[in-house]
Each structure stands twice: as C-alpha cells, then as structure tokens.
Protein backbone atom coordinates (compact mmCIF):
# COMPACT_ATOMS: atom_id res chain seq x y z
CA UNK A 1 -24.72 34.52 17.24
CA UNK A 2 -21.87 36.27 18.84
CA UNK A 3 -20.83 39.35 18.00
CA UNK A 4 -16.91 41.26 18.18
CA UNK A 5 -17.46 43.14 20.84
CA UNK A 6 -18.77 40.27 22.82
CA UNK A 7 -16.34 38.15 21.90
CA UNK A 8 -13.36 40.44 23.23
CA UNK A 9 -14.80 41.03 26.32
CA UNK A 10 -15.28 37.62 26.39
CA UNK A 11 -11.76 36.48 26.01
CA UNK A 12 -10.43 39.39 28.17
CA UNK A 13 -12.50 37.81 31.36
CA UNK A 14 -12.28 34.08 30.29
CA UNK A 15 -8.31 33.07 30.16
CA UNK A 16 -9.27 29.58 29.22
CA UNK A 17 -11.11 30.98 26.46
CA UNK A 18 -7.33 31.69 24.55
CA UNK A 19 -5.67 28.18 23.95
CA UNK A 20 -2.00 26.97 24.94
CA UNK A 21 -1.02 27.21 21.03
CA UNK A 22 -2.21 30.56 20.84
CA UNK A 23 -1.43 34.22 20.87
CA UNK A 24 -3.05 37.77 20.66
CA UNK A 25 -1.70 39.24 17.56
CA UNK A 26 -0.99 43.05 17.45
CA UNK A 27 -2.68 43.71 14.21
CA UNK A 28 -6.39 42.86 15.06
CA UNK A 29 -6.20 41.42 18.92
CA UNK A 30 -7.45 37.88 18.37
CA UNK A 31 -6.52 34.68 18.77
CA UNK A 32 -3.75 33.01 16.01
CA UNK A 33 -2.26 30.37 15.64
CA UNK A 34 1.48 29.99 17.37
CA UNK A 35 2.46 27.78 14.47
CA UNK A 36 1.56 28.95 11.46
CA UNK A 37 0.23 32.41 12.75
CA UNK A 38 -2.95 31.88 10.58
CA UNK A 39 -6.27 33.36 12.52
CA UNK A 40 -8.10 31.22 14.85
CA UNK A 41 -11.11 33.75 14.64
CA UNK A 42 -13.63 34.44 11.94
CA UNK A 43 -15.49 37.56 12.07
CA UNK A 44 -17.73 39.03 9.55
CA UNK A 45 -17.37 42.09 7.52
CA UNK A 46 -19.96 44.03 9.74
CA UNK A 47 -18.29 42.64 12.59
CA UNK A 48 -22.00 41.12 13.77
CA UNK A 49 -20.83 37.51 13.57
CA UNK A 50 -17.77 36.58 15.62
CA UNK A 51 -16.92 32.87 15.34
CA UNK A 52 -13.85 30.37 16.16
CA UNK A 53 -12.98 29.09 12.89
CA UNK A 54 -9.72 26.33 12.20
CA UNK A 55 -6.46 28.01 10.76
CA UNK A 56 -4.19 26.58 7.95
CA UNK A 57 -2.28 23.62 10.14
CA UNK A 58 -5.59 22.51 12.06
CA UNK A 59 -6.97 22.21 8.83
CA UNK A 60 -3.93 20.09 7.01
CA UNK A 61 -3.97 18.29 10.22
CA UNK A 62 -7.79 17.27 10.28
CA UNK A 63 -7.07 16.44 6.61
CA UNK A 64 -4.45 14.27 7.43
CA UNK A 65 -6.47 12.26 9.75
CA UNK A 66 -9.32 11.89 7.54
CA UNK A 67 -7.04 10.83 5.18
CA UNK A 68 -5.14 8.24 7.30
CA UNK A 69 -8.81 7.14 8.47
CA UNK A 70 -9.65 6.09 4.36
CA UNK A 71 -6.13 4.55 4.10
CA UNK A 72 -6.48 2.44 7.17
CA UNK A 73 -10.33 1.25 5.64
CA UNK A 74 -8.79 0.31 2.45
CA UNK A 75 -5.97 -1.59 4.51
CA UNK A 76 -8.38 -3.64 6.22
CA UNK A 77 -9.23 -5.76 2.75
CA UNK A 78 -5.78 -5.45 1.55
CA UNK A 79 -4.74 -8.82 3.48
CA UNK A 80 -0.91 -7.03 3.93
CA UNK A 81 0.92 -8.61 7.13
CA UNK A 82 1.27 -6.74 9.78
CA UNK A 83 4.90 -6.55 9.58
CA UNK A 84 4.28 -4.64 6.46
CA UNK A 85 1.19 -2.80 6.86
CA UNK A 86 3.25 0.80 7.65
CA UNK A 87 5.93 0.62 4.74
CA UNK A 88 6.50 3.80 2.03
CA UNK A 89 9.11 4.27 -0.15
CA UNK A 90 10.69 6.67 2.60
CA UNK A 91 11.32 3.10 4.47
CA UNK A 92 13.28 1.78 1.96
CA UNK A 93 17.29 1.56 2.23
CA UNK A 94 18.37 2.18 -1.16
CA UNK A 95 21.54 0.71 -2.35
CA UNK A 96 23.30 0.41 -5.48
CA UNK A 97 21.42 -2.96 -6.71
CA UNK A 98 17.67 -1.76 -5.82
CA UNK A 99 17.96 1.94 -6.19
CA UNK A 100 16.75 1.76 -9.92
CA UNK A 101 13.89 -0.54 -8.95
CA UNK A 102 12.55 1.65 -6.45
CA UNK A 103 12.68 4.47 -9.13
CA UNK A 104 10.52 2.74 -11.36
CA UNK A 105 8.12 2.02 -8.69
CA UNK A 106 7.63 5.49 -8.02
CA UNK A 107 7.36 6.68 -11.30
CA UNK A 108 4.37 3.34 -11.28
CA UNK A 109 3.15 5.15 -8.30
CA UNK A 110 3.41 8.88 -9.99
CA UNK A 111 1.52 7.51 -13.09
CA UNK A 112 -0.93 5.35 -11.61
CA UNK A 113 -4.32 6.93 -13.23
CA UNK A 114 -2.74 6.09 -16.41
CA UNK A 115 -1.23 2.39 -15.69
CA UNK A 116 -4.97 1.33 -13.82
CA UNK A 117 -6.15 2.80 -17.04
CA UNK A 118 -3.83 0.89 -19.83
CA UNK A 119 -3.44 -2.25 -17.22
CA UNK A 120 0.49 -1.86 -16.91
CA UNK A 121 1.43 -4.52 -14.32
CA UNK A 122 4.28 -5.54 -13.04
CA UNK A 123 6.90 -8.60 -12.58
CA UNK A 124 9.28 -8.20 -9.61
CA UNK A 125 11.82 -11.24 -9.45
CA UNK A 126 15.00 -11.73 -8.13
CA UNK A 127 16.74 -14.44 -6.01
CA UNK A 128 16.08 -14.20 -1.98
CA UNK A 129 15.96 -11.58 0.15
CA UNK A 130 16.74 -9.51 -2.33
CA UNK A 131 13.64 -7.59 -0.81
CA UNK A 132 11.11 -7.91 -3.30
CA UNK A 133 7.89 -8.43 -1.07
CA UNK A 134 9.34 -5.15 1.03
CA UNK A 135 9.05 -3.23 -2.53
CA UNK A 136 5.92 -4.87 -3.74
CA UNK A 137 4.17 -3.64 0.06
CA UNK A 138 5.81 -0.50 -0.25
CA UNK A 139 4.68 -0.10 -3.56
CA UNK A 140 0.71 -1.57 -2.68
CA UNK A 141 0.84 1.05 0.47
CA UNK A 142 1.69 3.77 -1.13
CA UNK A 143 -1.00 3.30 -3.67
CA UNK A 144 -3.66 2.77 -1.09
CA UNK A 145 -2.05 6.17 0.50
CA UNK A 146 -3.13 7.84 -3.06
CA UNK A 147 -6.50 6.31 -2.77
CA UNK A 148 -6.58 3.10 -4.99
CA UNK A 149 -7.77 -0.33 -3.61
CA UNK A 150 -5.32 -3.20 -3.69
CA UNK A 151 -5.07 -6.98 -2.14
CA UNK A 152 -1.56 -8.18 -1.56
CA UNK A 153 -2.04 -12.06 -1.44
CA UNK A 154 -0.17 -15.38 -3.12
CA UNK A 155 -1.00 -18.13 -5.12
CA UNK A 156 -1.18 -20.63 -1.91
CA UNK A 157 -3.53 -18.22 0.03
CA UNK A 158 -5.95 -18.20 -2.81
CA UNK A 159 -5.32 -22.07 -3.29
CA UNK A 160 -6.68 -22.54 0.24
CA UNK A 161 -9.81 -20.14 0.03
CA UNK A 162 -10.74 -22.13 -2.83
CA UNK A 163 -10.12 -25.65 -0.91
CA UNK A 164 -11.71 -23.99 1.86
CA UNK A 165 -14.60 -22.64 -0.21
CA UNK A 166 -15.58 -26.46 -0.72
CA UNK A 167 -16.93 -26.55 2.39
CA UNK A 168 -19.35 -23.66 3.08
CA UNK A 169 -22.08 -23.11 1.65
CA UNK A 170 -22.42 -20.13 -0.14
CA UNK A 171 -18.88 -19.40 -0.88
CA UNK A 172 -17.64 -20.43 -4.15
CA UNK A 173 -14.39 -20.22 -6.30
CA UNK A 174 -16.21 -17.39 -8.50
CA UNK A 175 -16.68 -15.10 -5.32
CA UNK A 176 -13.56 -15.24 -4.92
CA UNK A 177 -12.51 -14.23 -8.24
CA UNK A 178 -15.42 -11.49 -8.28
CA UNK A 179 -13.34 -9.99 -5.01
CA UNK A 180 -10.04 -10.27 -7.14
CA UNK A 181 -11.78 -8.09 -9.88
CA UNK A 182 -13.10 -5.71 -7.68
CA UNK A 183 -9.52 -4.12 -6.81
CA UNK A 184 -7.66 -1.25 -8.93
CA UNK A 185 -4.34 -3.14 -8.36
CA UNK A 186 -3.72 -6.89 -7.06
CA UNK A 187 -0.43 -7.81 -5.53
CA UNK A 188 0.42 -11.78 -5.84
CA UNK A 189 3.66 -12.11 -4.03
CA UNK A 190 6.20 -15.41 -4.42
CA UNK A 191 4.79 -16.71 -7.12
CA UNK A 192 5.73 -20.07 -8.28
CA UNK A 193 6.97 -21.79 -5.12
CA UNK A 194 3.47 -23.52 -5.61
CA UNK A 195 4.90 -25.97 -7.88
CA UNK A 196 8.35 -26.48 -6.95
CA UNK A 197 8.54 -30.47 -6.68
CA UNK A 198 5.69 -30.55 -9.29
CA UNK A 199 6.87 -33.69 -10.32
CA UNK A 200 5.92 -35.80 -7.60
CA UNK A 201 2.53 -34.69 -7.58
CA UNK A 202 1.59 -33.90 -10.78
CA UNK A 203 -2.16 -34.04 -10.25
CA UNK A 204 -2.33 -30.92 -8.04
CA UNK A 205 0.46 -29.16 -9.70
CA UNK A 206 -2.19 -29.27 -12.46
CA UNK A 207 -5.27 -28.35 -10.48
CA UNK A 208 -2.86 -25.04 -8.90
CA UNK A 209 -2.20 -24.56 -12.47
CA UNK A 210 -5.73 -24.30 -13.67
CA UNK A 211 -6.81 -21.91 -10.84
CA UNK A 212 -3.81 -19.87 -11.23
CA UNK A 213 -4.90 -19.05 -14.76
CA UNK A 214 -8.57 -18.23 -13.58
CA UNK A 215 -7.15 -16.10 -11.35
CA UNK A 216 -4.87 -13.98 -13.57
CA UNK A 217 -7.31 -14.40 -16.24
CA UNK A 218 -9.86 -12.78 -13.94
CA UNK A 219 -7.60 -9.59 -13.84
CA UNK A 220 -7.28 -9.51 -17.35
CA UNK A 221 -10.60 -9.76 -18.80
CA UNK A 222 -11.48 -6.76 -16.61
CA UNK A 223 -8.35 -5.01 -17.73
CA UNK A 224 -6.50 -4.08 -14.29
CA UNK A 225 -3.09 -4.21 -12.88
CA UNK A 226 -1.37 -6.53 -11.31
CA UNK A 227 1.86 -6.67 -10.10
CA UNK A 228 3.69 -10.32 -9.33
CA UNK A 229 6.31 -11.13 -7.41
CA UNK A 230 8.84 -14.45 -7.79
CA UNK A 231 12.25 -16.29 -7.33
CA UNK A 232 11.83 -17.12 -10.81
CA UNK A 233 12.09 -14.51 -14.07
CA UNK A 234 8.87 -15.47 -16.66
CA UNK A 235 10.66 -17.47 -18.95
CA UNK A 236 11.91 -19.58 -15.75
CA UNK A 237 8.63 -20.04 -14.84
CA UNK A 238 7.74 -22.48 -17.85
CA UNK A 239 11.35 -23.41 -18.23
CA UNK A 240 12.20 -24.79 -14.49
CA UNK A 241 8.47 -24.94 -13.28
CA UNK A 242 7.44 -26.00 -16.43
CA UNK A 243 3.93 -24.05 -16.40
CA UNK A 244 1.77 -23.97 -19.79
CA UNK A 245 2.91 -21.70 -21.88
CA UNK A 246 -0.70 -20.08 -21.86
CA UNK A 247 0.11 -19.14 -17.92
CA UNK A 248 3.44 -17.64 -18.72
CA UNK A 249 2.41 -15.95 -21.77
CA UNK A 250 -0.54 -14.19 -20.00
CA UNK A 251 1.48 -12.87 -16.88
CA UNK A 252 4.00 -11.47 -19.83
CA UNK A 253 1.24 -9.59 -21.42
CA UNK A 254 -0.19 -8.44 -17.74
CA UNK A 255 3.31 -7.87 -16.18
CA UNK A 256 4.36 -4.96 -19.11
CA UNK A 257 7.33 -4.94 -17.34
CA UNK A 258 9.82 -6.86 -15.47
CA UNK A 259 11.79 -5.53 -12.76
CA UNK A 260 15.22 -7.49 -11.45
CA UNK A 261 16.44 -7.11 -8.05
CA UNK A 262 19.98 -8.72 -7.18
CA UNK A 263 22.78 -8.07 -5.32
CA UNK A 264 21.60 -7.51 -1.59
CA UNK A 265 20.99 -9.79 1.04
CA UNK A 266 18.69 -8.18 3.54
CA UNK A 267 18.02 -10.79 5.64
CA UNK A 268 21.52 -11.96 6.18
CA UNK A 269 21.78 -8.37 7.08
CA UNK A 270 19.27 -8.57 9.60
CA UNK A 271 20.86 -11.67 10.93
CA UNK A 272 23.96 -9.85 11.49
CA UNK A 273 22.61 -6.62 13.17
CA UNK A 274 20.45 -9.01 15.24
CA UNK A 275 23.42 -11.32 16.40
CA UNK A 276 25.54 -8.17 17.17
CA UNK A 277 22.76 -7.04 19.50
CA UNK A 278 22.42 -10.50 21.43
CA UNK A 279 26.30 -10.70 21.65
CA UNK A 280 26.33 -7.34 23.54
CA UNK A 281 23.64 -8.48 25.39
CA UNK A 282 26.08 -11.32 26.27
CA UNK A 283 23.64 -13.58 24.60
C-alpha cells in the first residue's frame, strides 16, 4: 500500500516514474492524461491509498482491443477470404445504383436482435460485379463486429465437405449441418452457379439439389437468418436453373427480402485503375 505523500515524493525523485503522455496538472499535482486530461492516479478519500489507475482513453483503448480480440475469434470459423476479412460498411464506395442497398443492410445490421429473433434473411442478386459478395462480407463483418457468429460459405464449398466427408471416419453430412445451425447468421454467397449446365448431368444436379435443401432446411427448422447471394433473382432460380419449386419456395420464405444491385461494374473498374497504373509504369 502506498500512500500520497509517498507517492509525490516518489515521482518528484523518479522522472521515469511520470510517462511521455503525461503531465502534472495544477489542480491536484498528479499525473493526467495528455489526451484526454482524465487522471492517471487514484487516491483514496483519506489519502492512505495512492494507486496508478487507467484514465478514460486507456480504458476505451483496452476495450477496443478486447473487443477486436472476440471479433478476430469469431472470424476464425467464419471461413471469409482473406481478401475480405477487414471490410465495414465505411469500405464501401457508394454510388447511385448500390447506395439504397447498403442502407438496408445497415438498418439489417441496426436491427439485428430482432431479425436473428424473427429469422429475416436476406436475397442479394444482381448481375456481375455488381459487388454483391463485397456487401454480403461487409454486411457478415460488421455483424461479427456487434458480436453475432456467422459462416460466409457457398453451395460448392459445402458440396465438397460433404464429398469429402465420405471419406473420414467420423465426419458425416449431419455434422456438417449441426455446424450450419450453430451460427446466428449464415452467409451462402453465388448461389446457383452449381447447376448451370444442369442438363448434361442431371444426376448430380439432383444430388446438389437434395443437399442444398438439407442445408437451407437446416437453417430453417432452427429458425435463423440467412442471407444468400446470386446472379440469378428467386424466381430465376426455378425458371432458368430449373430448381424444385420446394428449394425456391423455401429460400423465399427465409430470404424476407430481396435486395437488387445493378448498374456498376466494379471489376471493370478495377481493371481500369489497374491498367492505368501498369501503363505509367511503362508496363
């Protein structure tokens, strides 16, 4: 135990005992906080306990951290690519065609107690790169950011954990699906390019079709979100793919809501900046 005294005779001899982001403030001659001015010291009423203590921005700051520790945990079984592990709605450049989109995101993010709670997916289509995977990860981020676990996978990964699942023993098709339940949101990105060409392989068209209704139907018999992305709009989805009507009408009554996205063409965008950059390179 240290008391006041102590302590100021302490930091008067010790110079290393006040830190680089500190100053002695007039009012009570300890240490604060050169930032937010908050005190650095605690001391007791009776002035018989002197102690350093954190002020307001070391404490945000630890927060912070501790927060950005539990959001990099959940990222680690949220299967995102790398290339989209740090996106956020601030990331986002919002343009005339996507600005309503990302709107309705947020206001998905805002009111996500309530949409885990009703299971309010969502359907995000539009033709490509028209950046609907960059919404969907900003989107599945920023929900792990607010403390909700999500996986961000596609029809074709789960397609070959099942294959996969064949051959070791122990795994099985219904651990999978017991993972896929376990998750207050699931993200299942590009869906339907499974069974483009269906035709000449109808056999495994059907088999993809049969999983991807155990799949969705996991999601729904425990009542949770899920949000899908595709090329295709629902209807297109039994109309050009020509999936059972049972598949299209369950994503419907998951999805709640369909969002469009059209207009933009961000990777021919990207093409462009990049080519600019190699020509004055001299590429």
């Amino acid at each position: 135990m240290v008391g006041y005294d102590a302590f100021i005779e302490r930091l008067k001899a010790d110079a290393e005992e006040l830190r680089d982001d500190e100053y002695i403030s007039e009012d009570d001659g300890l240490p604060h906080c050169k930032k937010c001015h908050g005190a650095r010291v605690y001391v007791s009423d009776d002035k018989a306990f002197v102690a350093r203590c954190s002020c307001k921005c070391q404490t945000e700051e630890r927060e912070r951290q501790e927060r950005l520790e539990r959001f990099r945990e959940r990222q680690k079984g949220a299967n995102l690519d790398a290339r989209y592990r740090e996106l956020l709605f601030k990331d986002a450049v919002i343009t005339e065609n996507n600005g309503a989109a990302f709107e309705r995101c947020r206001n998905y993010l805002l009111h996500a107690a309530e949409v885990r709670e009703h299971n309010i997916g969502l359907y995000i289509y539009g033709d490509n790169s028209t950046g609907k995977t960059f919404l969907a990860a900003c989107l599945c981020n920023e929900l792990m950011w607010a403390g909700y676990t999500c996986l961000y996978t596609s029809l074709g990964e789960i397609l070959n954990e099942i294959q996969g699942s064949y051959d070791k023993q122990g795994e099985s098709e219904g651990r999978l699906l017991s993972g896929l339940q376990a998750r207050d949101f699931v993200f299942i990105d590009d869906l339907g390019k499974e069974f483009i060409g269906r035709e000449y392989d109808a056999r495994s068209a059907k088999w993809a079709e049969k999983k991807l209704y155990n799949v969705i139907n996991a999601r729904y018999v425990i009542g949770r979100p899920t949000v899908f992305t595709s090329n295709y709009s629902i209807a297109e989805l039994e109309s050009v793919l020509s999936l059972d009507r049972a598949i299209t009408e369950r994503i419907d009554e998951m999805a709640t809501r369909s969002i469009r996205l059209k207009g933009d063409d961000f990777r021919e965008t990207e093409r462009k900046t990049k080519s600019e950059l190699a020509k004055k390179l001299g590429i």
